[in-house]
Protein backbone atom coordinates (compact mmCIF):
# COMPACT_ATOMS: atom_id res chain seq x y z
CA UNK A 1 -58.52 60.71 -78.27
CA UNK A 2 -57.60 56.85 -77.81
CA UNK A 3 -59.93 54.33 -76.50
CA UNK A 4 -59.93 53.91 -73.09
CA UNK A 5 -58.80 50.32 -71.64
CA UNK A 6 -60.75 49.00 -68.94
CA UNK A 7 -59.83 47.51 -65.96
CA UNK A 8 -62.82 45.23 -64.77
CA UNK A 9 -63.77 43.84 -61.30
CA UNK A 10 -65.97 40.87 -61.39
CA UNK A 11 -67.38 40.86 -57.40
CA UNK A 12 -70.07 39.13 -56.01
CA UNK A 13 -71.21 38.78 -52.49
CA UNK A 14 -71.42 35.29 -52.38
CA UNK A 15 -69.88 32.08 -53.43
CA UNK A 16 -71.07 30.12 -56.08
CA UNK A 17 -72.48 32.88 -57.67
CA UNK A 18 -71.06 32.24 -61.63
CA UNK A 19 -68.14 34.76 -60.73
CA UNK A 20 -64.96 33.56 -61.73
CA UNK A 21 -66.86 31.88 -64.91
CA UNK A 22 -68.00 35.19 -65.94
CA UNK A 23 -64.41 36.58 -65.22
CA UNK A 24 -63.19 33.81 -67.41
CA UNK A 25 -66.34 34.40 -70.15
CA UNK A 26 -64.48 38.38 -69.97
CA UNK A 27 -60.88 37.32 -70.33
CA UNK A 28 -62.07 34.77 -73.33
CA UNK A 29 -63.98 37.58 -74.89
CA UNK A 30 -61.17 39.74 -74.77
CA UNK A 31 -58.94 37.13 -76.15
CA UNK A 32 -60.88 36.27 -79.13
CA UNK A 33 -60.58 40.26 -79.92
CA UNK A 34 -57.18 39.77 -80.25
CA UNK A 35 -55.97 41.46 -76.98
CA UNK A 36 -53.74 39.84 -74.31
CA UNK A 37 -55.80 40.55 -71.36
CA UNK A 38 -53.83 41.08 -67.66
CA UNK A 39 -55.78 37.79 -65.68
CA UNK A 40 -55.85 38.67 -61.42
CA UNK A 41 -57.37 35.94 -59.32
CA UNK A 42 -57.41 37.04 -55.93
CA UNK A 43 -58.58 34.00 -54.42
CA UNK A 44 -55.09 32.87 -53.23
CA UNK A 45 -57.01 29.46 -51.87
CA UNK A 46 -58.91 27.64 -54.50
CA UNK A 47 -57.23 29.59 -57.76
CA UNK A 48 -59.75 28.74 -59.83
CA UNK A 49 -59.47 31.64 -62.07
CA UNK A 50 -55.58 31.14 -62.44
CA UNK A 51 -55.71 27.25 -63.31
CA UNK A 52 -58.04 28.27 -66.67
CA UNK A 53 -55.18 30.71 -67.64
CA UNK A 54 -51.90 29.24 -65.73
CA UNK A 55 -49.43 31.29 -68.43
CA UNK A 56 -51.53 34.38 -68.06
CA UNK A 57 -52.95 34.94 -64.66
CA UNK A 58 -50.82 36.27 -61.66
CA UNK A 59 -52.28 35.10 -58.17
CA UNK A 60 -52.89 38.23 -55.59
CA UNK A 61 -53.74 37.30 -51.86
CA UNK A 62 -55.94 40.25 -50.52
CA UNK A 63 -54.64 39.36 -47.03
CA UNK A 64 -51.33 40.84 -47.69
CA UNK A 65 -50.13 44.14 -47.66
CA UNK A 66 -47.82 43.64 -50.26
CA UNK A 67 -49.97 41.77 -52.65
CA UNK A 68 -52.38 44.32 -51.89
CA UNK A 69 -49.89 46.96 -53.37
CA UNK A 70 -48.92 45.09 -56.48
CA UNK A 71 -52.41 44.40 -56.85
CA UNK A 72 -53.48 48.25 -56.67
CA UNK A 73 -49.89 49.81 -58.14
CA UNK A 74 -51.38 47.77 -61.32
CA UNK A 75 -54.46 49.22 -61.10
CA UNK A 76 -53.06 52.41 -61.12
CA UNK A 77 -50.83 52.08 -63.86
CA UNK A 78 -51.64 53.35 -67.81
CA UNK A 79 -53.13 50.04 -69.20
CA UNK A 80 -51.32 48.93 -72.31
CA UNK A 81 -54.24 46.18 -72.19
CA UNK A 82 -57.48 45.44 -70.56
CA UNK A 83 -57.40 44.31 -67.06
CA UNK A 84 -59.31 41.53 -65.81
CA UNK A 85 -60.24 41.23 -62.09
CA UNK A 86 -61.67 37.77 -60.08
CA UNK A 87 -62.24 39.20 -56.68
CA UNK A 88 -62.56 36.38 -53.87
CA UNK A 89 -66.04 36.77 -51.78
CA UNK A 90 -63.96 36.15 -48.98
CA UNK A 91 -62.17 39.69 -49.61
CA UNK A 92 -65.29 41.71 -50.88
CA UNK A 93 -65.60 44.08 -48.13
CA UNK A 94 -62.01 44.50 -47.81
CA UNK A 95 -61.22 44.91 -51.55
CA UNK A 96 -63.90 47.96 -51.91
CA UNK A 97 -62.85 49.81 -48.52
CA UNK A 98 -59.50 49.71 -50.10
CA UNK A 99 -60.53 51.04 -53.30
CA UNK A 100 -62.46 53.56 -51.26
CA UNK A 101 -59.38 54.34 -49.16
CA UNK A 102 -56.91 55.20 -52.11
CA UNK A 103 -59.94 56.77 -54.34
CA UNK A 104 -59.18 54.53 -56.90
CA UNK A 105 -61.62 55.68 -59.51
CA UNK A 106 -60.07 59.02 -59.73
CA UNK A 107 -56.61 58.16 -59.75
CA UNK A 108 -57.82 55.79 -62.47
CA UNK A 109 -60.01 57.75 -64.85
CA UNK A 110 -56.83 60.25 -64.77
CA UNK A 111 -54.72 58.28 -66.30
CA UNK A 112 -56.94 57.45 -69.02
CA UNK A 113 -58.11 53.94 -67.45
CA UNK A 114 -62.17 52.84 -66.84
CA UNK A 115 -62.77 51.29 -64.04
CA UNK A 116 -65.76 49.11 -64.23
CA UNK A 117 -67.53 46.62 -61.79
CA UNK A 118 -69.50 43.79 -63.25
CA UNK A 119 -71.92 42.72 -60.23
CA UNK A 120 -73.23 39.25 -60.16
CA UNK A 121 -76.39 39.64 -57.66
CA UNK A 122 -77.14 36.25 -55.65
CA UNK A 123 -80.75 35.83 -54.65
CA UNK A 124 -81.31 37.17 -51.54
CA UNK A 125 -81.29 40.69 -50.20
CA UNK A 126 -78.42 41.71 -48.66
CA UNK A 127 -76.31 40.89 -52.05
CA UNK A 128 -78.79 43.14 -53.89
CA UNK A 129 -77.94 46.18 -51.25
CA UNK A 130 -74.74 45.54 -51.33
CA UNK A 131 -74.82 45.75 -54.79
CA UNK A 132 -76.55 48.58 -54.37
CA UNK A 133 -74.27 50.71 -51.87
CA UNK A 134 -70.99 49.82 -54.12
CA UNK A 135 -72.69 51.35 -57.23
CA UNK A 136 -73.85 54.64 -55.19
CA UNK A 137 -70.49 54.74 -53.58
CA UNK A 138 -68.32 54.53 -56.69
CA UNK A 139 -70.07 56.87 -58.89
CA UNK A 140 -67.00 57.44 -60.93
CA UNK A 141 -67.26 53.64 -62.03
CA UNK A 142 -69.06 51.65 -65.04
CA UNK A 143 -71.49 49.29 -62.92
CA UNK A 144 -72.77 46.40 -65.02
CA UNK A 145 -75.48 44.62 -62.68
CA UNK A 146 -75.09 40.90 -63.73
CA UNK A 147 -78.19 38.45 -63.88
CA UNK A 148 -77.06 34.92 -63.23
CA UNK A 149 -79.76 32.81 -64.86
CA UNK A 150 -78.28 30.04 -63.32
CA UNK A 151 -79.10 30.55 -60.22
CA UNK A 152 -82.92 30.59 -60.75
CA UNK A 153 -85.97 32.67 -60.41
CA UNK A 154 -85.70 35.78 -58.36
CA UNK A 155 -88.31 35.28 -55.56
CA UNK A 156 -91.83 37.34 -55.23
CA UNK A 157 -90.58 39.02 -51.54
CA UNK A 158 -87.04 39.99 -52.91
CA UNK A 159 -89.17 41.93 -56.05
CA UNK A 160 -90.54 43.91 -53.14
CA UNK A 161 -87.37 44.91 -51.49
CA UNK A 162 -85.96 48.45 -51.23
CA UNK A 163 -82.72 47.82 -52.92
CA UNK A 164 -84.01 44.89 -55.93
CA UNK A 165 -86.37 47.91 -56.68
CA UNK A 166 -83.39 50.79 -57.04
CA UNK A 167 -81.44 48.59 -58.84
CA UNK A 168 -84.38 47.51 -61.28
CA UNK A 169 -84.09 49.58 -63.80
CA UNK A 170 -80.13 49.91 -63.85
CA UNK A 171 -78.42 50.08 -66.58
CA UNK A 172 -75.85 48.44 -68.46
CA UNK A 173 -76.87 44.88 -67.20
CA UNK A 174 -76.03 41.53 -68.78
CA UNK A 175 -77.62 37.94 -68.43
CA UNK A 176 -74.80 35.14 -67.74
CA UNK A 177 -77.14 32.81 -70.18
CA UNK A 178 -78.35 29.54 -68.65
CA UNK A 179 -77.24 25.84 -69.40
CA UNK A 180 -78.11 22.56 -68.90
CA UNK A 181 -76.82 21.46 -65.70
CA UNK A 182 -75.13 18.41 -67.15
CA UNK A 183 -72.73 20.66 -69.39
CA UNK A 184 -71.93 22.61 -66.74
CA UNK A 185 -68.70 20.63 -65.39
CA UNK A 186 -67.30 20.59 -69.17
CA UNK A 187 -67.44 24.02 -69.08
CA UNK A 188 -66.28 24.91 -65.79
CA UNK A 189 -63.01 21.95 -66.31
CA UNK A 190 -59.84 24.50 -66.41
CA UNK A 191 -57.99 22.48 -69.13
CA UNK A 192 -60.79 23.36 -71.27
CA UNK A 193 -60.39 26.50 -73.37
CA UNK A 194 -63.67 28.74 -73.94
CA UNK A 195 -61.61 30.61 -76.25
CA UNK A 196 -60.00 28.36 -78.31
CA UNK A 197 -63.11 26.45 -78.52
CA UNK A 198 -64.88 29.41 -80.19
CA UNK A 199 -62.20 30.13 -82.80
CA UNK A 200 -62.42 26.32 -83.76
CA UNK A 201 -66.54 26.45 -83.77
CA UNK A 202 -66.28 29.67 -85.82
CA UNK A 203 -63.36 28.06 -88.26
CA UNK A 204 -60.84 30.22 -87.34
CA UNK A 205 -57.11 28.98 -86.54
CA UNK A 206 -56.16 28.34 -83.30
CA UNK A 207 -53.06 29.60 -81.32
CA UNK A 208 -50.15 27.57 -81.02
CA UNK A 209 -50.20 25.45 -77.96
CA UNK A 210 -48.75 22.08 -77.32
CA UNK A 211 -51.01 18.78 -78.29
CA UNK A 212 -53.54 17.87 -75.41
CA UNK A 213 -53.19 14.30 -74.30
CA UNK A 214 -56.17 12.37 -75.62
CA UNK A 215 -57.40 11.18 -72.05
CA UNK A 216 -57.66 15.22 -71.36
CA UNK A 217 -59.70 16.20 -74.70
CA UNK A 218 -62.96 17.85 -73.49
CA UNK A 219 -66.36 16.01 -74.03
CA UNK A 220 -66.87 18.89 -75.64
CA UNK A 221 -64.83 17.91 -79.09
CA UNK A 222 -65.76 14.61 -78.28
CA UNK A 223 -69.57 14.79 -78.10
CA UNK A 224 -71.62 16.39 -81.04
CA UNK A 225 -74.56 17.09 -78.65
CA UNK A 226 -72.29 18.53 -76.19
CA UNK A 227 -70.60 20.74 -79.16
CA UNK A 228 -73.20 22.05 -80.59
CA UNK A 229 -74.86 23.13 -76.84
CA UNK A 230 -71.97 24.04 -75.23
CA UNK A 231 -71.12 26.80 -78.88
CA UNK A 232 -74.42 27.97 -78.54
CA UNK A 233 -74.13 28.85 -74.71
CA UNK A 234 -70.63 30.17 -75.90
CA UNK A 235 -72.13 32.66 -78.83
CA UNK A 236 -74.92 34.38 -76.40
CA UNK A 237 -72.57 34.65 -73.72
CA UNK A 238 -70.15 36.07 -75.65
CA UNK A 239 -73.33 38.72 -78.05
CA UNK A 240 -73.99 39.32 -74.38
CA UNK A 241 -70.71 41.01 -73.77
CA UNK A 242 -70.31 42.35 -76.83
CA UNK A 243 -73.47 44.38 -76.54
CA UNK A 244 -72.58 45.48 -73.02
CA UNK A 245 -68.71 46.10 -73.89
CA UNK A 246 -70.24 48.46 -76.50
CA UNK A 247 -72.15 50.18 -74.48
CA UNK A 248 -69.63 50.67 -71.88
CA UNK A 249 -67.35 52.10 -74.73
CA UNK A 250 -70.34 54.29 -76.18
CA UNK A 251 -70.69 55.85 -72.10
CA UNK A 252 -67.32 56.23 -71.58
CA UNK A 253 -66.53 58.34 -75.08
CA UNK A 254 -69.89 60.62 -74.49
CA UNK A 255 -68.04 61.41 -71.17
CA UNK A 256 -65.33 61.95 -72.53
CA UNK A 257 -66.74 64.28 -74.72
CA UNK A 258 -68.63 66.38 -72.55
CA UNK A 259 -65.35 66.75 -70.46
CA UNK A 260 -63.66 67.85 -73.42
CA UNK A 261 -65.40 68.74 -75.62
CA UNK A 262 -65.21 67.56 -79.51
């Protein structure tokens, strides 16, 4: 049976969160498999996601109906590659009634696609029970429950809540590895490729692109303390989604299986 390709939904409840990075971190990791990834950045205002990967990504504005159907025909479609999804906080509610609405996940998992949702949790409860009521109602699903350790130390009352303590001991979750703050504006500059980057750090021979201007190269080239930190945030983000990739692949073929059979 051929591996399944996943189409992944990077959500979060709130802004700020370390979404579209870790959408970005996914559509790197992808790339440096050797797959062409499909990019969708759904937040037709700032376009973050879309101005790291300008040849790649295609823009989707949840607000209208016929984006929306583009959007989900895609979805729907038999993946020749994995799917990579930024959804806007501005659209989260919207978005998953949708998905809800066209039951998504079984039109999906029939034609051979796996949906999954990577959930970056914010630190206060209500993103936690959202988080919470999106995993119980999409059941059909991979749910990876994203720590940002960017965002700081969970507080002692949220530890006691309802929803922190369901979601606890969920698995697959991933840490989005911290960094020191001053790095964090080299990494987060769109001109500056996490992927290309890595193949350099590792040796490995870079695509063709054209020549970037010298004003535009990255402090991180330029800097070796800012090299060496910013390829060693790089490598655990990347063994991070490796191991969880992995594991999404080892659930999704034991399902498979017991569907099946051998």
């Amino acid at each position: 049976m051929p591996e399944k390709k996943f189409a992944i939904i990077v959500a979060s409840l709130r802004a700020r969160s370390g979404k579209t990075l870790l959408a970005r971190l996914i559509a790197d990791y992808f790339l440096l498999a050797g797959e062409t990834p499909e990019i969708f950045d759904t937040d037709a205002v700032e376009r973050r996601l879309s101005a790291c990967f300008p040849e790649r990504a295609t823009v989707i504005d949840l607000e209208r109906v016929t984006d929306q159907m583009k959007l989900f025909d895609t979805l729907e479609a038999p993946l020749p590659e994995t799917q990579v999804i930024d959804l806007t906080h501005r659209s989260f509610k919207k978005f998953f009634k949708l998905l809800q609405e066209i039951d998504y996940a079984a039109v999906a998992q029939a034609r051979g696609i796996e949906p999954v949702i990577f959930y970056i949790f914010d630190r206060d409860a209500e993103s936690y029970e959202q988080g919470r009521l999106i995993r119980d109602h999409f059941k059909d699903c991979g749910f990876v429950l994203v720590e940002n350790a960017q965002l700081g130390e969970i507080g002692k009352d949220l530890r006691k809540n309802s929803a922190y303590l369901a979601l606890k001991m969920h698995h697959p979750r991933m840490t989005l590895p911290q960094i020191d703050p001053f790095f964090v504006g080299v990494i987060e500059d769109p001109k500056f490729s996490l992927s290309e980057f890595m193949r350099k750090a590792e040796g490995r021979e870079p695509p063709p692109r054209a020549r970037v201007p010298p004003a535009e190269i990255s402090l991180a080239y330029m800097s070796h303390e800012a090299h060496a930190t910013i390829a060693a945030w790089l490598k655990q983000a990347f063994r991070e989604l490796k191991r969880v990739v992995d594991e999404l692949r080892a659930m999704s073929k034991a399902s498979s299986e017991e569907t099946f059979g051998p």
